[in-house]
Each structure stands twice: as C-alpha cells, then as structure tokens.
C-alpha atoms as a PDB file:
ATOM      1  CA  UNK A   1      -0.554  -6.187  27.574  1.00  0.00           C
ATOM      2  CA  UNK A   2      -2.372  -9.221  25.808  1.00  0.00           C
ATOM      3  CA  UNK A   3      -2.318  -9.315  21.968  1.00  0.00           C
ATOM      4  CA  UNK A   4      -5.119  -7.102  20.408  1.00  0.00           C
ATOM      5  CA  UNK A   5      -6.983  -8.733  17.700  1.00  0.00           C
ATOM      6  CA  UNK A   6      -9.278  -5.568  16.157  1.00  0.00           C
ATOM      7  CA  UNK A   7      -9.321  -1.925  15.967  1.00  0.00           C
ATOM      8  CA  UNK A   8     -11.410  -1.096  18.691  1.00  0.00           C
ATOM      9  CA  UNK A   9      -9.107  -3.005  20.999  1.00  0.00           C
ATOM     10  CA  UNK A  10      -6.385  -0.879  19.970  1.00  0.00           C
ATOM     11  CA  UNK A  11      -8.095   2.041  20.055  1.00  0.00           C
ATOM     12  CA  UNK A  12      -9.744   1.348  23.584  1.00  0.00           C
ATOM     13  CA  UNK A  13      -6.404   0.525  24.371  1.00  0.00           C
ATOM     14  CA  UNK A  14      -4.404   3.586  23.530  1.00  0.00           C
ATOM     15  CA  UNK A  15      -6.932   5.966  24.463  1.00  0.00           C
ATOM     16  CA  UNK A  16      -6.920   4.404  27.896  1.00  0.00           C
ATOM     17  CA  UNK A  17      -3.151   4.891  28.247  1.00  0.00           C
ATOM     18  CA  UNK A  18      -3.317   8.049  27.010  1.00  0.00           C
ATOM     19  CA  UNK A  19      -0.907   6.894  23.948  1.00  0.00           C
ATOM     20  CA  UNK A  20      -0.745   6.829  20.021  1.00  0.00           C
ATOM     21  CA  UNK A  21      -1.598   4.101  17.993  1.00  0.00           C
ATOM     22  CA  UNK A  22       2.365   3.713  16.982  1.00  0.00           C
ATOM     23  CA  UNK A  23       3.231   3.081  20.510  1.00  0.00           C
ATOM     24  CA  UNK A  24       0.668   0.466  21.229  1.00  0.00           C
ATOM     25  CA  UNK A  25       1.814  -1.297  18.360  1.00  0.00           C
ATOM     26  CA  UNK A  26       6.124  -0.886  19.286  1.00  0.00           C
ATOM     27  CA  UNK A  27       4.727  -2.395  23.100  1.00  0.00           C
ATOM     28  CA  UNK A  28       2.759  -4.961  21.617  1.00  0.00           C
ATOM     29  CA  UNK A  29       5.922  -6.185  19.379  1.00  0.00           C
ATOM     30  CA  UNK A  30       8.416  -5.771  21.849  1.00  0.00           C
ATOM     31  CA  UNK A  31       6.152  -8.090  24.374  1.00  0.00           C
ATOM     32  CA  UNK A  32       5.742 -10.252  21.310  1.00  0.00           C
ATOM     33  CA  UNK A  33       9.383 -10.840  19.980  1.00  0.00           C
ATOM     34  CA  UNK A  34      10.791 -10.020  23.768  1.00  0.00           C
ATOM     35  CA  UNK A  35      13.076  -7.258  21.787  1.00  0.00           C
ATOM     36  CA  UNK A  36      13.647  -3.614  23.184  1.00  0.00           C
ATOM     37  CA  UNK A  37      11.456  -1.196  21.649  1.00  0.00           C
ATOM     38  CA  UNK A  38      14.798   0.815  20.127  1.00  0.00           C
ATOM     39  CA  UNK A  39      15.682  -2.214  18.294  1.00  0.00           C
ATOM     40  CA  UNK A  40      12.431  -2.711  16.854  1.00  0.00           C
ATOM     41  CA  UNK A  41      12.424   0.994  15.397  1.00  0.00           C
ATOM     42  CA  UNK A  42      16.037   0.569  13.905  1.00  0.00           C
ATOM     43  CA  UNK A  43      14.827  -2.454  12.007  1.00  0.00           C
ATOM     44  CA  UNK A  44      11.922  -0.529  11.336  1.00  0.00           C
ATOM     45  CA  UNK A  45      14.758   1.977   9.876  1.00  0.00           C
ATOM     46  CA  UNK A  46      15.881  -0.689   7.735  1.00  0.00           C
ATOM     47  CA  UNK A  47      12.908  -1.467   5.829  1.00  0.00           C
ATOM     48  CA  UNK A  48      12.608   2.591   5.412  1.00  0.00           C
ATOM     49  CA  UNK A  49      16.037   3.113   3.627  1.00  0.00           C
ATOM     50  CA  UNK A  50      14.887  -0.023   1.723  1.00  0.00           C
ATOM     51  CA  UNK A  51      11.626   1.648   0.490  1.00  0.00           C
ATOM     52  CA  UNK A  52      13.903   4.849  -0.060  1.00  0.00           C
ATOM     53  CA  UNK A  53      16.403   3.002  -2.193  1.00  0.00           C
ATOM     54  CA  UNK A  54      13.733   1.367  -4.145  1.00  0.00           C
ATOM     55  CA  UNK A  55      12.095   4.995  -5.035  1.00  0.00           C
ATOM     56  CA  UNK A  56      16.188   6.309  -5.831  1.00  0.00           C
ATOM     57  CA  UNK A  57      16.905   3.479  -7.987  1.00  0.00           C
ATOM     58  CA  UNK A  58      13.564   3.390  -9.745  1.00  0.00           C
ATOM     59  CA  UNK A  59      13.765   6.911 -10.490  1.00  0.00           C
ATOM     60  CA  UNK A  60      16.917   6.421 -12.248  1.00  0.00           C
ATOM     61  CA  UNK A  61      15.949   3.370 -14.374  1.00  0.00           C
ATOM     62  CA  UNK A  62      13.709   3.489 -17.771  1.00  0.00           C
ATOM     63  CA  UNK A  63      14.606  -0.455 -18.126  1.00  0.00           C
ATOM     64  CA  UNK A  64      12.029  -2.439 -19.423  1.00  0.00           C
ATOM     65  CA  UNK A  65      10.667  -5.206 -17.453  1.00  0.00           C
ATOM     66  CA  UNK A  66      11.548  -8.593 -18.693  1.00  0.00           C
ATOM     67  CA  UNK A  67       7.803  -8.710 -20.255  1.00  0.00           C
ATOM     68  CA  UNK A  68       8.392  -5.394 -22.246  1.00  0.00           C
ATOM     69  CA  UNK A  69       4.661  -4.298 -20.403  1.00  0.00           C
ATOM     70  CA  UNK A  70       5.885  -1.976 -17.928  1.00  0.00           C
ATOM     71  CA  UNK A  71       9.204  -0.105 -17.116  1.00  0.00           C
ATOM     72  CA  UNK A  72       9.400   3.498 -18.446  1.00  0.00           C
ATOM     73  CA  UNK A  73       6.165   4.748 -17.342  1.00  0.00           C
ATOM     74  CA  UNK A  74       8.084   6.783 -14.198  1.00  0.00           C
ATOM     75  CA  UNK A  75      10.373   8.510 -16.561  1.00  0.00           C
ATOM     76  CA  UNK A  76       7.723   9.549 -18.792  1.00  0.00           C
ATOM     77  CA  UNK A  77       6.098  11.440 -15.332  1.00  0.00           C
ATOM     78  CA  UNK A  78       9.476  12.889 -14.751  1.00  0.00           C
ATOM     79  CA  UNK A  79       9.749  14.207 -17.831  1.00  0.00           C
ATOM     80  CA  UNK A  80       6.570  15.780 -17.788  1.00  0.00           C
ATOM     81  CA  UNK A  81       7.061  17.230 -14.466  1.00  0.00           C
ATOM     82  CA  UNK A  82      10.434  18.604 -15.678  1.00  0.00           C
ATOM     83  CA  UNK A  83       8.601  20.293 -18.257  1.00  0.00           C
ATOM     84  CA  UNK A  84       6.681  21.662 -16.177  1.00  0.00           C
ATOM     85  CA  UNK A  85       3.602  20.322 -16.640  1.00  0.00           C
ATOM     86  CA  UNK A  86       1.576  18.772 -14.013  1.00  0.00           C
ATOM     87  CA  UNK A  87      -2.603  18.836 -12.704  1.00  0.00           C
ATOM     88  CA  UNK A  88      -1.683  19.290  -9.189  1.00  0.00           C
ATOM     89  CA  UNK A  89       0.976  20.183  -6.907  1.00  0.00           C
ATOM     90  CA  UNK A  90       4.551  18.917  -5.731  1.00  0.00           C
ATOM     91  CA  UNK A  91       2.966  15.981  -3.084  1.00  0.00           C
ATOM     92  CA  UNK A  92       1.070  15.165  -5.884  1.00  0.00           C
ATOM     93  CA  UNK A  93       3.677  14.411  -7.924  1.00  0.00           C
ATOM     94  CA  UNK A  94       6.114  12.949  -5.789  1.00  0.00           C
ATOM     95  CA  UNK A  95       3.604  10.521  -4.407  1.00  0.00           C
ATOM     96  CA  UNK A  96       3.062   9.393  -8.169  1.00  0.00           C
ATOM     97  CA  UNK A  97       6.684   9.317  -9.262  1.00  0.00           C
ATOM     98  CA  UNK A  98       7.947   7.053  -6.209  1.00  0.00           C
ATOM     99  CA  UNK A  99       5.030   4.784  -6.694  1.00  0.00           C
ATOM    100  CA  UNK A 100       5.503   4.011 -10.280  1.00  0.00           C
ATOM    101  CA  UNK A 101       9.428   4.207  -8.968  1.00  0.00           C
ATOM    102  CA  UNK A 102       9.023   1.284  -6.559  1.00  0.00           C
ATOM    103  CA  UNK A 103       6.562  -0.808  -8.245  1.00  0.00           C
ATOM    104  CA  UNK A 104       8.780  -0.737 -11.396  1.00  0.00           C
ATOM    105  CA  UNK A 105      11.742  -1.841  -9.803  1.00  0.00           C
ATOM    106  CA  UNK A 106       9.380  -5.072  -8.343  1.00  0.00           C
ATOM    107  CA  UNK A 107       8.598  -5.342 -12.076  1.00  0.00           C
ATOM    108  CA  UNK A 108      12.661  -5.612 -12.806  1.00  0.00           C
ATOM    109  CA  UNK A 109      13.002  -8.108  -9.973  1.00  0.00           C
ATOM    110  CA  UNK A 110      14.984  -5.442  -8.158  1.00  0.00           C
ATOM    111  CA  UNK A 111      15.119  -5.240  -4.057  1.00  0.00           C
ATOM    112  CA  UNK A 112      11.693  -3.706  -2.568  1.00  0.00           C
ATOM    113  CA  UNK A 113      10.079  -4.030   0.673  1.00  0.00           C
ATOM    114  CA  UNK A 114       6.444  -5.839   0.336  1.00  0.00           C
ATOM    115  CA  UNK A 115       3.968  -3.542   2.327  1.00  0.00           C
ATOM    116  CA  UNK A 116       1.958  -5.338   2.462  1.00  0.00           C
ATOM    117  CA  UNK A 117       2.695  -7.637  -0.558  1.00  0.00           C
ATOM    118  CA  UNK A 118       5.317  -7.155  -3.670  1.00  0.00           C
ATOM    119  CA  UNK A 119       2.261  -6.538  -6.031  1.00  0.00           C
ATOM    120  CA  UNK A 120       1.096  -3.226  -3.811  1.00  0.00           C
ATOM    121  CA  UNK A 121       4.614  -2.222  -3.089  1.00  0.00           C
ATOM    122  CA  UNK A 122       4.418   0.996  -4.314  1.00  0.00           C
ATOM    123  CA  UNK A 123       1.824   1.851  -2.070  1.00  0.00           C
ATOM    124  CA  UNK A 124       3.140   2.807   1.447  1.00  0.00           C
ATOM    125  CA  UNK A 125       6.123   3.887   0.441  1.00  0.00           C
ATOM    126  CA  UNK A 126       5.560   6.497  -1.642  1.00  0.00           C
ATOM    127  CA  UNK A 127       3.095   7.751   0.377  1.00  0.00           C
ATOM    128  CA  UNK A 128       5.277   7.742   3.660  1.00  0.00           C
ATOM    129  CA  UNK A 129       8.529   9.185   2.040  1.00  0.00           C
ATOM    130  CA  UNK A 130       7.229  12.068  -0.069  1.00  0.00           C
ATOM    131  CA  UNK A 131       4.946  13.558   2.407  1.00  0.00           C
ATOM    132  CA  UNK A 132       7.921  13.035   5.026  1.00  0.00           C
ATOM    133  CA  UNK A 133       9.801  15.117   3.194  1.00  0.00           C
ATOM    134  CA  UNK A 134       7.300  17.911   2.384  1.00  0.00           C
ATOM    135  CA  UNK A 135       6.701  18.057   6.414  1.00  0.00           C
ATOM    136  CA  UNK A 136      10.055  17.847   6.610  1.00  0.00           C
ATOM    137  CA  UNK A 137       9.964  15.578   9.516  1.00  0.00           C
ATOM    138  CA  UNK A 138      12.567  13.602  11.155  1.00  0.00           C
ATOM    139  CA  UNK A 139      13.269   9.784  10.602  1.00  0.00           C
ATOM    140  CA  UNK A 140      11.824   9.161  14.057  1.00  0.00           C
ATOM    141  CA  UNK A 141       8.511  10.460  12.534  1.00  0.00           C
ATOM    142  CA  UNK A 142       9.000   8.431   9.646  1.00  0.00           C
ATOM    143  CA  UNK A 143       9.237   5.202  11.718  1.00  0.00           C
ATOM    144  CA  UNK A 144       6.461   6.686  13.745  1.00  0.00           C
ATOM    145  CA  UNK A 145       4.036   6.501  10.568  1.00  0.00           C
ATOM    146  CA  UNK A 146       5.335   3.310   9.268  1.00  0.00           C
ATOM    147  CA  UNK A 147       5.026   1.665  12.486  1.00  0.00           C
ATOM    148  CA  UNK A 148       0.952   3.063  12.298  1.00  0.00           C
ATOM    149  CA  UNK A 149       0.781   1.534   8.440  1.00  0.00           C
ATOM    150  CA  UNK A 150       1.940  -2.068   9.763  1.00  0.00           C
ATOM    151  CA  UNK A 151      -0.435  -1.953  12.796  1.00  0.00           C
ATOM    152  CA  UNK A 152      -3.489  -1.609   9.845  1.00  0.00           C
ATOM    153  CA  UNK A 153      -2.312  -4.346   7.769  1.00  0.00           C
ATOM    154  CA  UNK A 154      -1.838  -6.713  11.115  1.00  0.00           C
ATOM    155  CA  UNK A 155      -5.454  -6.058  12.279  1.00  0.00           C
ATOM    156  CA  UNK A 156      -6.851  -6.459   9.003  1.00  0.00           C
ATOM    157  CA  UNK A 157      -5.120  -9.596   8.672  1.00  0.00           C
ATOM    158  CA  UNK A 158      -6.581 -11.310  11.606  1.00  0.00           C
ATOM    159  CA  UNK A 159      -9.388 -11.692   9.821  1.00  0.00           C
ATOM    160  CA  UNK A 160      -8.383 -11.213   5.819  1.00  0.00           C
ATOM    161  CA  UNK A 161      -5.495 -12.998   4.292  1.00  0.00           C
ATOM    162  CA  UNK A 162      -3.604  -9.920   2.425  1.00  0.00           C
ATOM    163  CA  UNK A 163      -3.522 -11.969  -0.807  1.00  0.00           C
ATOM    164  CA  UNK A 164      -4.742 -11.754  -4.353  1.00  0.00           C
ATOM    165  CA  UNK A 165      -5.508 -15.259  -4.268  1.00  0.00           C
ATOM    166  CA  UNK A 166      -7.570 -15.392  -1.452  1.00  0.00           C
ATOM    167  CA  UNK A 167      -9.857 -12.056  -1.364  1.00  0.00           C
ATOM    168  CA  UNK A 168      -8.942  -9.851  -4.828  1.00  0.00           C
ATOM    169  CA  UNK A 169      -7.200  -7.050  -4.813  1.00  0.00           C
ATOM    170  CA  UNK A 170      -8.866  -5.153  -1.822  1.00  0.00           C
ATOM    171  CA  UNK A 171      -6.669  -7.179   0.222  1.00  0.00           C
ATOM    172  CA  UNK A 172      -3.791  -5.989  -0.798  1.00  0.00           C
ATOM    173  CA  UNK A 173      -3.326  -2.277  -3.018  1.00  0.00           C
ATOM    174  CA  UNK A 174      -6.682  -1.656  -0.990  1.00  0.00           C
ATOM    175  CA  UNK A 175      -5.310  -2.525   2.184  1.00  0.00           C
ATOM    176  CA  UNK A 176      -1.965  -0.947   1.218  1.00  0.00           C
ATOM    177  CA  UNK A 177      -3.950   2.025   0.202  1.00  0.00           C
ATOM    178  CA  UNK A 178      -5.767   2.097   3.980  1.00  0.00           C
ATOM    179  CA  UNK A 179      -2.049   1.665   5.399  1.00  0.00           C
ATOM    180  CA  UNK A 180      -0.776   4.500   3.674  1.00  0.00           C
ATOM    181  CA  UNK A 181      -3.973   6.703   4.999  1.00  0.00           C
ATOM    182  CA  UNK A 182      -3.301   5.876   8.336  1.00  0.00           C
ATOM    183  CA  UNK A 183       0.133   6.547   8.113  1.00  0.00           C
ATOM    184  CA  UNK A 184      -0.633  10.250   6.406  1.00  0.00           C
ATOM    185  CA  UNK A 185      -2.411  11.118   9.704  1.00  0.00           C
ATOM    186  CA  UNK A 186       0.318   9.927  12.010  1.00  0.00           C
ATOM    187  CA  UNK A 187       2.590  12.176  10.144  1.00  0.00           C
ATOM    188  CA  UNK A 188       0.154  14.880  10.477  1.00  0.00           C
ATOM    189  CA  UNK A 189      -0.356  15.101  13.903  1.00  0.00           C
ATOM    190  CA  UNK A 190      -3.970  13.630  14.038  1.00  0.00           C
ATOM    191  CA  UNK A 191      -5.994  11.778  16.401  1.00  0.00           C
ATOM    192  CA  UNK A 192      -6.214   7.480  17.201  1.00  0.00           C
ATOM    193  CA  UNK A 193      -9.481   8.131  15.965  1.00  0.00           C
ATOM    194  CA  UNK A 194      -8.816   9.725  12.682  1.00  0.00           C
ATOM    195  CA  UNK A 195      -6.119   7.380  11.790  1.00  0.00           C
ATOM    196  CA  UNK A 196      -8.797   4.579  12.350  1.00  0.00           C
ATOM    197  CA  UNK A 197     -11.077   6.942  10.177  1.00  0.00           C
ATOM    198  CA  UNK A 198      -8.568   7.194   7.585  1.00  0.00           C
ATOM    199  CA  UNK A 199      -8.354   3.359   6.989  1.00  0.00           C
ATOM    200  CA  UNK A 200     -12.261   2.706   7.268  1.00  0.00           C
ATOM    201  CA  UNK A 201     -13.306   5.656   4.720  1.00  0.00           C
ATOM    202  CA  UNK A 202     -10.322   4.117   2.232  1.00  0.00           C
ATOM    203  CA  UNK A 203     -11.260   0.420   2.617  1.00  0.00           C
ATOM    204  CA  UNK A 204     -14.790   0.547   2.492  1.00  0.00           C
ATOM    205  CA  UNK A 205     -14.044   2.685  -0.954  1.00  0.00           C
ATOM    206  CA  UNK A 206     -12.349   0.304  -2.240  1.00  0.00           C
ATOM    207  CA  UNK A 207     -14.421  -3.128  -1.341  1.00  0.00           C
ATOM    208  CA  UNK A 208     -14.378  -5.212  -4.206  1.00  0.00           C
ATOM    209  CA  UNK A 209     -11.708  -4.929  -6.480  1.00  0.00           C
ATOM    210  CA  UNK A 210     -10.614  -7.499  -8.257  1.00  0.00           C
ATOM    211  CA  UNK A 211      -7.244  -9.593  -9.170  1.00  0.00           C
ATOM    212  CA  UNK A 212      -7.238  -9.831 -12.522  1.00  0.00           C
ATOM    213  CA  UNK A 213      -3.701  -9.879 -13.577  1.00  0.00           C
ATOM    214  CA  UNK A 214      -2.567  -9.660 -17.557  1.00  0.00           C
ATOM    215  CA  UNK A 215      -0.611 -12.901 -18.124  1.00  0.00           C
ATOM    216  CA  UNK A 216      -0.392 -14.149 -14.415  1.00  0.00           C
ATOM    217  CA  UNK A 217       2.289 -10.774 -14.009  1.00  0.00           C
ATOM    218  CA  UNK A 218       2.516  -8.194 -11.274  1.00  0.00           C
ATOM    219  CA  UNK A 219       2.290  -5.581 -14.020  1.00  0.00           C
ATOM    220  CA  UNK A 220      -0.911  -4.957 -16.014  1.00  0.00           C
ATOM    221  CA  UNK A 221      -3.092  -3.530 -13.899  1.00  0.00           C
ATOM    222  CA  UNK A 222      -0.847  -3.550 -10.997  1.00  0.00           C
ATOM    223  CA  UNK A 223       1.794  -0.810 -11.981  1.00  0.00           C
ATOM    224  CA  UNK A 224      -1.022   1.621 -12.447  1.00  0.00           C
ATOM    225  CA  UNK A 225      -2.914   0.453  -9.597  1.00  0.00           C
ATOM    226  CA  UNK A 226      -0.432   1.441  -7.219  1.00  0.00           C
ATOM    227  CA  UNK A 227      -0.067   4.793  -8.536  1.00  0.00           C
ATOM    228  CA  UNK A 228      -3.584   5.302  -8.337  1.00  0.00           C
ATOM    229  CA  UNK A 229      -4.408   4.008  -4.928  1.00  0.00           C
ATOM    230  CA  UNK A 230      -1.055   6.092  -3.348  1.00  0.00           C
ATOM    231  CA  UNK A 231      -3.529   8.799  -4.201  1.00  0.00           C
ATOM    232  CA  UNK A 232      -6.358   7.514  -2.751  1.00  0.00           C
ATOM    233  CA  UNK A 233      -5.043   6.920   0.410  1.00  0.00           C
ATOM    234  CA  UNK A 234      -4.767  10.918   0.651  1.00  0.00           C
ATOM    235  CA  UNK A 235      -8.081  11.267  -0.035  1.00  0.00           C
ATOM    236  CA  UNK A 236      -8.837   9.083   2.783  1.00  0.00           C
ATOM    237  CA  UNK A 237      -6.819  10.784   5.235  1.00  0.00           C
ATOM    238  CA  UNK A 238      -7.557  14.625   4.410  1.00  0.00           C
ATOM    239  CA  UNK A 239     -11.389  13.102   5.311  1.00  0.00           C
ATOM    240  CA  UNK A 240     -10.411  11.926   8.209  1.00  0.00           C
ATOM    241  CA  UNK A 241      -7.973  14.708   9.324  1.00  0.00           C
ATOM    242  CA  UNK A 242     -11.297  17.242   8.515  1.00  0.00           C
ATOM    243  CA  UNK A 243     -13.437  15.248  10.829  1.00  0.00           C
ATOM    244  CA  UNK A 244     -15.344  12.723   8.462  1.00  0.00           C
ATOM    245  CA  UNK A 245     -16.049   9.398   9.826  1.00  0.00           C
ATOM    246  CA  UNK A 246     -16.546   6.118   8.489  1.00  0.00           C
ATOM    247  CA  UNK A 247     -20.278   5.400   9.555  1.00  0.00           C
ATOM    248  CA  UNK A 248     -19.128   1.859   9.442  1.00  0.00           C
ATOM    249  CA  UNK A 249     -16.890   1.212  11.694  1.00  0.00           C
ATOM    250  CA  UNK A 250     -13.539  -0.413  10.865  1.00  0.00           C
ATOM    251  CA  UNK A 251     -13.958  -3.812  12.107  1.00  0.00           C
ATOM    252  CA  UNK A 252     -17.266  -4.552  10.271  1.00  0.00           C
ATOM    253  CA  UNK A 253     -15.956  -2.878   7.459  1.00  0.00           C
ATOM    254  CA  UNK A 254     -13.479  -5.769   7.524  1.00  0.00           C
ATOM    255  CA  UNK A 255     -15.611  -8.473   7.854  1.00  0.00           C
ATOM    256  CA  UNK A 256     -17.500  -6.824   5.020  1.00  0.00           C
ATOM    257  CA  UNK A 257     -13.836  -7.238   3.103  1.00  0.00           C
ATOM    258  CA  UNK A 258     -14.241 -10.837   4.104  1.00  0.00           C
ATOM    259  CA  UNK A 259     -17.397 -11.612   2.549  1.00  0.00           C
ATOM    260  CA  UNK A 260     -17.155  -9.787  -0.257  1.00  0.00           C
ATOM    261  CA  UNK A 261     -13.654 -11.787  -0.711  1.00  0.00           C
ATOM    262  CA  UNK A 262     -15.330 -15.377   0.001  1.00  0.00           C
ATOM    263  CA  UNK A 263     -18.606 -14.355  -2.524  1.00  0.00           C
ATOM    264  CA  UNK A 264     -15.502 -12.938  -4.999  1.00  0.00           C
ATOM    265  CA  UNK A 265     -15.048 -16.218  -7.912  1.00  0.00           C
ATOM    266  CA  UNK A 266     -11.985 -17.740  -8.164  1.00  0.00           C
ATOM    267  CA  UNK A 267     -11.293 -16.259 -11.930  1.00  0.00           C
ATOM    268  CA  UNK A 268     -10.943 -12.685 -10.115  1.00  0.00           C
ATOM    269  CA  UNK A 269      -8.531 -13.878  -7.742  1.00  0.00           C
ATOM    270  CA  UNK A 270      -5.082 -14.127  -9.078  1.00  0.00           C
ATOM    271  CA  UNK A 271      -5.794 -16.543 -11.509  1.00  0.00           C
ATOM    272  CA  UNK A 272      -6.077 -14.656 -14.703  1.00  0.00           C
ATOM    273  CA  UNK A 273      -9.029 -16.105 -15.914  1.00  0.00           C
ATOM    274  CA  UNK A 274     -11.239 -13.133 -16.248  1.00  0.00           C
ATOM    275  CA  UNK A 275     -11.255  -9.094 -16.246  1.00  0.00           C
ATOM    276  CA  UNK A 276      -8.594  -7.706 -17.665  1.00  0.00           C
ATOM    277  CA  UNK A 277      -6.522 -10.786 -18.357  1.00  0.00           C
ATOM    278  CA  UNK A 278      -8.932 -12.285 -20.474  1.00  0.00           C
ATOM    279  CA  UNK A 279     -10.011  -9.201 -22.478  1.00  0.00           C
ATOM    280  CA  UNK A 280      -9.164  -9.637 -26.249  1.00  0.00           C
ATOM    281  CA  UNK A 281      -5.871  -7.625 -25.416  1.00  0.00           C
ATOM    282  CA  UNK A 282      -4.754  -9.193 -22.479  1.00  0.00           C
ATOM    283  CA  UNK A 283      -4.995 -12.642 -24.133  1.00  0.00           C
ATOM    284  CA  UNK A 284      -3.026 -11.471 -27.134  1.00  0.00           C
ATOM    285  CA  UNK A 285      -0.108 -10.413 -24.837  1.00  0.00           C
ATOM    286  CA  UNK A 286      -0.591 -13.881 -22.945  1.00  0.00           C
ATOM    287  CA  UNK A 287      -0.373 -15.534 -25.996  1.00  0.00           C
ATOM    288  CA  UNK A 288       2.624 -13.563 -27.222  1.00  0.00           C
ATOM    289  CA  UNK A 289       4.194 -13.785 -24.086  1.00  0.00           C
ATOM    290  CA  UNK A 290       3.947 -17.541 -24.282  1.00  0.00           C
ATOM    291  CA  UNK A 291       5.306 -17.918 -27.490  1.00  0.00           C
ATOM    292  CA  UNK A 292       8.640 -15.524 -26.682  1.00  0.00           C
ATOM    293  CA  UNK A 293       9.422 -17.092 -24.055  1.00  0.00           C
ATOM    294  CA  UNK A 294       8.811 -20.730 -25.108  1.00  0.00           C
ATOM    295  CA  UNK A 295      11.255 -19.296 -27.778  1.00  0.00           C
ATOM    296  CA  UNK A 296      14.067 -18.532 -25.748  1.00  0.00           C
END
C-alpha cells in the first residue's frame, strides 16, 4: 500500500478494504517505519498515559506560570464544578477541565504531548480521555481514536504546515480541534465518512483564525483557545455522527486553509505584531513583562 497523500485516498482506500480509517493509518505506518503494527499502538500507548499525566498533574496544580498570565484558571473550573455549578453536563466539564489542565502545565514548562503542536495541546487530549471514560471504553479504543486524530493532522499537513508562523492559528488549535472531531466519532462507533465529516464541518468553521499571541507567549489567547475549541470539536462530530456533511469536501477545504494562510499578513502569524498582542492591554503586559524580566 503506497503512501496516501489526501482524504479521499484514504477514504477510497478503506472503504475498498472494507476497513476503518485507524487501520489504514496503523498499515500505512507500519509499511512506513517497517515496525509491527502492535508496536506502533504501544507507543501510541505512550503518548496516551503522557496526555493522561498531563491532565492528572494539571488538575492538581494552581501554580502560576512563570509570566503570572495564566495558571489557576483550571482550579477556578473545579471549584465551580465542586460547587455544583455548571451550564452543561459531566462531558462538558471534563472536556474543559483537562484542557485548561494540559495547556497549563505547557504554560509551566511541564511534560505534554504536542498534538499537533505545544500551543494546541490541550486540544486532543482532553477530548480523547474524557469522552473515553464516559463510554467507558477500553485503552485499545483509546489508541483506536488517537490513531484516527494523527491520520487528520498528517493529511492536512501535506499540504498546510501545522504552524502559527506559517498559516495562523487554523493550523494548529483549528486543526487540533478537527483531530479531536474525528477522533469523537471513532470512539463512537461512526462511519469513514463521518469521521471525514467531522474534520471538514470543524475546519471550514474555523478558517481564518489568527496567531496573535500576548507577548510572543503560548498563553494569552492560547490557554482559552484550547478550552474553547475542545468544545468545538464536539460540535463538529455530533454533526457528523447525525448525518450532516461538509458540502465542501475535505481536501478543498484544505487548500482553502492554504490560501487563506498565504493571503493571512505576517503580523497575525506568530509574530505579535497585531490582534490581541498589540491591543492597549496586551502591550502593557509586553512592556511589563520586559521590564521584570530585564530585572531579574
């Protein structure tokens, strides 16, 4: 089996061997790295009791980052939540809590896996783990879902760098956000074709955002961001797993990405020269930011 460069490859592909979109993807990297499939899932295992000790250790921690921007915002959900307060239900909530768990400890420098990058971290994770464990699935499944996730980020690379620098944002909590969707509808059972749905109706909704980061940091918007988009990704894949379709289909909606992302200016691409980093705000925390640590 040849390398598959698109979505419709891989979804020609697996409907023709009468497989899921996870398998394609374990074949395709065994061929690739000439590894048994079983050792591919237990690293595969690896990087999930990373995320999973990440979203433990984060949920323990109210430590400040070394900015002072971000750091407590997970324990102020718990609290809430303990209180027994809360808009929505218990997915709801866990998704937000291990999001904000995982992209704080990036914010402390602690150990997290990048999926797809350190600055959407929170992303897949949370997403994967929390509905895991209200399906109460196995760890097999888990794998199964993750395994999905990484296939969408690949593909979408082929084409997109997943970098701030390069496209804005939508390249990477927007394409961590379409990983996550696909990965909801592995866990649940659903279709190649609605997992491809999933992705399409989240990236396409999500075209456009920016990198605009307060004081060149992975933490104003990016904390919040995460926690935002872990959401949105189940919003993608409840579409999908109803039967709504992307009337777009994935692979121009990437190539869309890629426009958009070569038309995006350089000052909303990592660089911190304009949106929210250059708001009246965000330059008084640059500037005080400067000074402290100049100071130290």
């Amino acid at each position: 089996m040849t390398d598959l460069k698109n979505f419709g490859d891989i979804l020609e592909t697996a409907d023709n061997m009468n497989k899921k979109i996870y398998e394609i993807c374990q074949l395709l990297e065994s061929e690739n790295t000439e590894k048994p499939v079983s050792e591919i899932r237990e690293r595969v295992k690896d990087i999930i009791a990373a995320m999973k000790s990440a979203i433990n250790a984060g949920l323990k921690s109210d430590e400040k980052s070394t900015s002072g921007m971000c750091g407590d915002d997970c324990a102020k959900l718990l609290k809430m939540y303990k209180d027994g307060k809360s808009l929505f239900g218990v997915l709801h909530q866990k998704i937000l809590k291990y999001s904000f768990a995982t992209i704080e400890q990036n914010a402390r420098m602690g150990k997290i896996a990048a999926c797809p990058t350190a600055g959407s971290c929170g992303i897949v994770p949370s997403v994967i783990i929390a509905v895991a464990e209200e399906l109460n699935v196995n760890e097999e499944r888990e794998v199964d879902a993750l395994i999905t996730a990484g296939l969408v980020g690949k593909i979408v690379s082929n084409k997109l760098a997943l970098a701030g620098a390069v496209a804005g944002c939508q390249s990477e909590c927007g394409v961590a956000s379409a990983m996550a969707a696909a990965a909801i509808v592995e866990l649940y059972n659903g279709t190649n074709e609605q997992i491809i749905n999933a992705a399409a109706l989240t990236l396409k909704n999500i075209m456009g955002l920016v990198c605009d980061p307060v004081a060149g940091l992975v933490e104003i918007p990016c904390v919040k961001r995460n926690a935002f988009l872990s959401i949105y990704a189940v919003v993608g894949a409840e579409l999908a797993l109803a039967g709504i379709k992307s009337i777009i289909p994935v692979d121009e909606i990437v190539d869309a990405m890629k426009q958009v992302g070569e038309m995006m200016s350089p000052k909303l691409k990592e660089s911190s020269e304009a949106g929210l980093a250059t708001t009246p705000t965000g330059l008084q925390i640059t500037e005080e930011l400067s000074k402290k640590w100049n100071n130290q």
